[in-house]
N, C-alpha and C. Protein backbone atom coordinates (compact mmCIF):
# COMPACT_ATOMS: atom_id res chain seq x y z
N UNK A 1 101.39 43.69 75.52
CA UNK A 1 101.56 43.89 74.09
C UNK A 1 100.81 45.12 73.61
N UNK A 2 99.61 45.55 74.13
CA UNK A 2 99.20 46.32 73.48
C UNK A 2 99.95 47.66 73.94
N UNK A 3 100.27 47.59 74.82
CA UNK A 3 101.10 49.25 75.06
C UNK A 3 102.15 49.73 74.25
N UNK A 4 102.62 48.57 73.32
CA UNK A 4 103.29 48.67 72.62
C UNK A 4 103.33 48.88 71.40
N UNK A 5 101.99 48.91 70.61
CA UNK A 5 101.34 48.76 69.23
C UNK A 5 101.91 50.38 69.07
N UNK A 6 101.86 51.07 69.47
CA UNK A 6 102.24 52.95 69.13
C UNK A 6 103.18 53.23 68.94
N UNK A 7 103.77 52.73 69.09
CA UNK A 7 105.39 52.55 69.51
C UNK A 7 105.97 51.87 67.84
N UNK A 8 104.94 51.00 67.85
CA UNK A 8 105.42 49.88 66.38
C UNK A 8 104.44 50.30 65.15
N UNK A 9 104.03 51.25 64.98
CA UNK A 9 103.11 51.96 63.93
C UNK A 9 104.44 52.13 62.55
N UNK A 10 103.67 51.47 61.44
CA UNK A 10 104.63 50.96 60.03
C UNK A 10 105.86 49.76 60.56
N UNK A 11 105.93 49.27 60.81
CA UNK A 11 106.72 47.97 61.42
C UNK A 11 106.08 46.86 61.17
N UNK A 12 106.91 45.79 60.72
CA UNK A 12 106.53 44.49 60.67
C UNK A 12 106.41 44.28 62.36
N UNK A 13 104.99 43.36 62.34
CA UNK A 13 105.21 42.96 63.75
C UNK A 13 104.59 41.39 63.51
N UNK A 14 104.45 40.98 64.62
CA UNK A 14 104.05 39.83 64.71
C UNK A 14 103.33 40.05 66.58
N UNK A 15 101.70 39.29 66.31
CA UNK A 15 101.36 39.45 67.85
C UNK A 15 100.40 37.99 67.35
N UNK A 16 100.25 37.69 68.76
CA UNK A 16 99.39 36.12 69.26
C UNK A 16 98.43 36.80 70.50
N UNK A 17 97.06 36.50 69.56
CA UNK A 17 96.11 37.00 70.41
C UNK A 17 94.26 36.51 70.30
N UNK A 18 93.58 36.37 70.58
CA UNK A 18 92.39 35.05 69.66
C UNK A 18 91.90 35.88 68.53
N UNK A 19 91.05 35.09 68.24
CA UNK A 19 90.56 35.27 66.92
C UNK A 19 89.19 35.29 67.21
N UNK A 20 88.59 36.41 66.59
CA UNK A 20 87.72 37.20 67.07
C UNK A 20 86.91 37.62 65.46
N UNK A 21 85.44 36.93 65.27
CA UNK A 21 84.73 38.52 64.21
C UNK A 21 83.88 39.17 64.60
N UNK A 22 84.00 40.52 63.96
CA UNK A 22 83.69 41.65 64.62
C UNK A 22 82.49 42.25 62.93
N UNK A 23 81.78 43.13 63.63
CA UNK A 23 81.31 43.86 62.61
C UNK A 23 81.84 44.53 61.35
N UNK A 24 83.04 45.02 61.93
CA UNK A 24 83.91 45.53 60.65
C UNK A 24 85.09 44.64 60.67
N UNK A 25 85.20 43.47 60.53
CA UNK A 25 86.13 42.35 59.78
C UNK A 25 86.53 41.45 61.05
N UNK A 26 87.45 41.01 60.59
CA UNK A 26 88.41 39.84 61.36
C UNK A 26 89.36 40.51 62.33
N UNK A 27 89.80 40.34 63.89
CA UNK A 27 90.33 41.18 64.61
C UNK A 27 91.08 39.96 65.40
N UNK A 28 92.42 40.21 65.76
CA UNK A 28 93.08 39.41 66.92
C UNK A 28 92.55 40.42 68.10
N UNK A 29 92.35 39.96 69.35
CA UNK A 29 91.89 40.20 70.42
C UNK A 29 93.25 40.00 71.61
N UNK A 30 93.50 41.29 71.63
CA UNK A 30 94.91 41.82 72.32
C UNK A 30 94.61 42.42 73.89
N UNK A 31 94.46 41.31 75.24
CA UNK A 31 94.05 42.38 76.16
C UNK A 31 92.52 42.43 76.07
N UNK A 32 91.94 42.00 75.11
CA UNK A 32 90.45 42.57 75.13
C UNK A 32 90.29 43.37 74.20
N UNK A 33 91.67 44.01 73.64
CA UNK A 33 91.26 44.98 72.69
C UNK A 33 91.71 44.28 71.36
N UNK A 34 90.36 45.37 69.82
CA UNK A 34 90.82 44.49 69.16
C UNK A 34 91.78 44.83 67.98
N UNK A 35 92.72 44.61 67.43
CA UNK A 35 93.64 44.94 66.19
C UNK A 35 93.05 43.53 65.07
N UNK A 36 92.86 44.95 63.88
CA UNK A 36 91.77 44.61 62.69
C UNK A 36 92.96 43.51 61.91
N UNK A 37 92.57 42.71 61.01
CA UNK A 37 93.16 42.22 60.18
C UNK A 37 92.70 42.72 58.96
N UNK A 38 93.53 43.47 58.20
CA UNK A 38 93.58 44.22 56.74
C UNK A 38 93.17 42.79 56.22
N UNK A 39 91.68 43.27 55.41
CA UNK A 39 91.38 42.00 54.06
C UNK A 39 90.97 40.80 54.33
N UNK A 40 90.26 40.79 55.77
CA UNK A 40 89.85 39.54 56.10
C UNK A 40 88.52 39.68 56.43
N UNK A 41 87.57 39.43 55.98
CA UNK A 41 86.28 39.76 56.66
C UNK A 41 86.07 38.69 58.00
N UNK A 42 86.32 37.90 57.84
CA UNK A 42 86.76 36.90 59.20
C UNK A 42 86.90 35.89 59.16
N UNK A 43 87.41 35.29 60.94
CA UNK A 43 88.32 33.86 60.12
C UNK A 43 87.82 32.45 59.78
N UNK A 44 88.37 31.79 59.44
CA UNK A 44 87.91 30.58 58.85
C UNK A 44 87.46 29.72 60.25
N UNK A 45 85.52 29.14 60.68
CA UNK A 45 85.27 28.67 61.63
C UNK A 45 86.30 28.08 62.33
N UNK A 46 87.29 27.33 62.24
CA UNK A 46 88.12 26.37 62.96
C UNK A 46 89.17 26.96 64.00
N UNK A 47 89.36 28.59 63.44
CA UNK A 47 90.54 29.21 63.72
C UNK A 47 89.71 30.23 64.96
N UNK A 48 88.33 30.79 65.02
CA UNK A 48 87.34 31.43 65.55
C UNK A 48 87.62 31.14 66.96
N UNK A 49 87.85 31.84 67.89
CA UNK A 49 87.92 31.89 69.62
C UNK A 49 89.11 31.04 70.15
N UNK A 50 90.24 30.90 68.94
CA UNK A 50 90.93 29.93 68.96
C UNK A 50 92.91 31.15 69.05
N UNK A 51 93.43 30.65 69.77
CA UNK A 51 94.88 31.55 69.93
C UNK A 51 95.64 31.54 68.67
N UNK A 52 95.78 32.41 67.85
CA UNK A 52 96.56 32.88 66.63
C UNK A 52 97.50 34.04 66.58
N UNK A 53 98.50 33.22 65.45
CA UNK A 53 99.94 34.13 64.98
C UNK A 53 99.58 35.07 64.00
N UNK A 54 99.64 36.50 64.26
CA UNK A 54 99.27 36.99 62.97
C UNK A 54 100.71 38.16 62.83
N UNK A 55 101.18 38.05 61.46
CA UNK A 55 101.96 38.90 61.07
C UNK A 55 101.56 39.87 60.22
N UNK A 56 102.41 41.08 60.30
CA UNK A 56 101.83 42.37 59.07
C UNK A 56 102.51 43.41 59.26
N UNK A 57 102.00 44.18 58.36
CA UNK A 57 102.85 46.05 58.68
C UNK A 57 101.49 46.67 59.65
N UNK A 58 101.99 47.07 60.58
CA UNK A 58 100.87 47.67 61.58
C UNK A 58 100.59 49.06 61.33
N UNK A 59 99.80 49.23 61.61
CA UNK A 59 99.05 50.55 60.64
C UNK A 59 97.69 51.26 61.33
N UNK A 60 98.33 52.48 61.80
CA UNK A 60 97.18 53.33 63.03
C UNK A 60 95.76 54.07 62.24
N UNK A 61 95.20 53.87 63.10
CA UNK A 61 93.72 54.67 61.77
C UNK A 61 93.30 55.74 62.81
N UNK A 62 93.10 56.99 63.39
CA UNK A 62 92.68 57.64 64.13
C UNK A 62 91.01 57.81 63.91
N UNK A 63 90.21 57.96 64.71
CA UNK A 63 89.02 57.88 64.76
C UNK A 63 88.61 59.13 64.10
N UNK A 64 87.68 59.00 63.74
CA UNK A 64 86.86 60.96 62.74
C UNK A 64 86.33 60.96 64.02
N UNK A 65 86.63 62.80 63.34
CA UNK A 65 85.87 63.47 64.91
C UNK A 65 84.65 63.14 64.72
N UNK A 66 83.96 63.26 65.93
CA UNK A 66 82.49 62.96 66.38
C UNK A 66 81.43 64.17 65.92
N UNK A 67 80.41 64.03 65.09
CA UNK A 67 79.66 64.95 64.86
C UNK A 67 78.35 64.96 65.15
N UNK A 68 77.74 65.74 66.03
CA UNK A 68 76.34 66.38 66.81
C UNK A 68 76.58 65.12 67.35
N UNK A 69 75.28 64.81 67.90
CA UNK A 69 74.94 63.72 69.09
C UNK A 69 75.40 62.24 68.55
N UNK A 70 75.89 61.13 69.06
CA UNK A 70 75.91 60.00 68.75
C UNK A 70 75.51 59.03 69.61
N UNK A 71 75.42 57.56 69.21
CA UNK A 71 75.25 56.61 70.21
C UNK A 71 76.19 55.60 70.56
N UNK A 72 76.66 55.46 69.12
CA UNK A 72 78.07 54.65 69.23
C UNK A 72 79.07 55.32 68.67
N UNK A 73 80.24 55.82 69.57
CA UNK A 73 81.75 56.80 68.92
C UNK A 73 82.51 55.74 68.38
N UNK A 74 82.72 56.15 66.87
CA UNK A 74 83.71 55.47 66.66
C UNK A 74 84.94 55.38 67.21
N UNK A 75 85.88 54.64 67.40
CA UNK A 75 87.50 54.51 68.38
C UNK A 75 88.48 54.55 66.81
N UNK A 76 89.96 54.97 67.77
CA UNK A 76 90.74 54.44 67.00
C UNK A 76 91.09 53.34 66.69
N UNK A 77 92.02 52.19 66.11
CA UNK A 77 91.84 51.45 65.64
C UNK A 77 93.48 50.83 65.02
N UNK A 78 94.22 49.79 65.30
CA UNK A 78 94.99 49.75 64.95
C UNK A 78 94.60 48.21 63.59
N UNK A 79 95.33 48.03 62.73
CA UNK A 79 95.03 46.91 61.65
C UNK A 79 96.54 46.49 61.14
N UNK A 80 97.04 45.34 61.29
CA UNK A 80 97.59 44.37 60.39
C UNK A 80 97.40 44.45 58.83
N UNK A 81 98.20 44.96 58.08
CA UNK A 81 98.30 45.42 56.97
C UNK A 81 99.07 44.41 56.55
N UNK A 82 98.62 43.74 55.17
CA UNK A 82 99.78 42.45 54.41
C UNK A 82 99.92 40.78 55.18
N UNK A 83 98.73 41.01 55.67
CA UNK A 83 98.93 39.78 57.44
C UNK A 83 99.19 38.42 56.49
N UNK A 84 99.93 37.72 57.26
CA UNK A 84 99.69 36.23 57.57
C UNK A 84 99.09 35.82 58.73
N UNK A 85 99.01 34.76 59.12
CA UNK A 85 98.46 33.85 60.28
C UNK A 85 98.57 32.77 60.37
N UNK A 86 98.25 32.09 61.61
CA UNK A 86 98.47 30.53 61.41
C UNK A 86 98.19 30.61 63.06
N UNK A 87 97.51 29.25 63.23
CA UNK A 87 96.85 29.15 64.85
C UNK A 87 98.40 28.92 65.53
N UNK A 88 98.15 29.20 66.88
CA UNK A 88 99.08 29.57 67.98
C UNK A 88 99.31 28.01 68.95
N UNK A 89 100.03 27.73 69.24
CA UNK A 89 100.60 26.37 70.09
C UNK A 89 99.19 26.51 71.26
């Protein structure tokens, strides 16, 4: 699935992947990698490390360039824009 997220940039999609919070919000966990959920700071305990449906307009964020020395580079970043959800079978 994830090789495919580039491919589906502005598209309704729909992906099933856990549920994951992260420092900067709520993320399905695709592969290991994570795609943000637009507007969720994170999910409701019950739903947490647990397999979920999330729908949305998918939406690419490219990383800012890197300036002088760092420790942590920011990445790019893909996010679920308009999401629904609902836990996964």
């Amino acid at each position: 699935m994830w090789e495919d997220l580039q491919s589906r940039v502005d598209e309704q999609v729909t992906v099933v992947g856990t549920a994951q919070n992260a420092a900067a919000g709520a993320i399905v966990s695709l592969d290991g990698r994570p795609v943000y959920v637009s507007e969720l700071e994170q999910w409701p305990p019950e739903l947490v490390g647990r397999k979920v449906e999330v729908s949305g307009v998918l939406a690419f964020y490219p990383a800012p360039p890197a300036e002088g020395r760092t420790i942590h580079k920011l990445s790019d970043s893909y996010v679920l824009e308009d999401a629904s959800w609902s836990a996964a079978g």
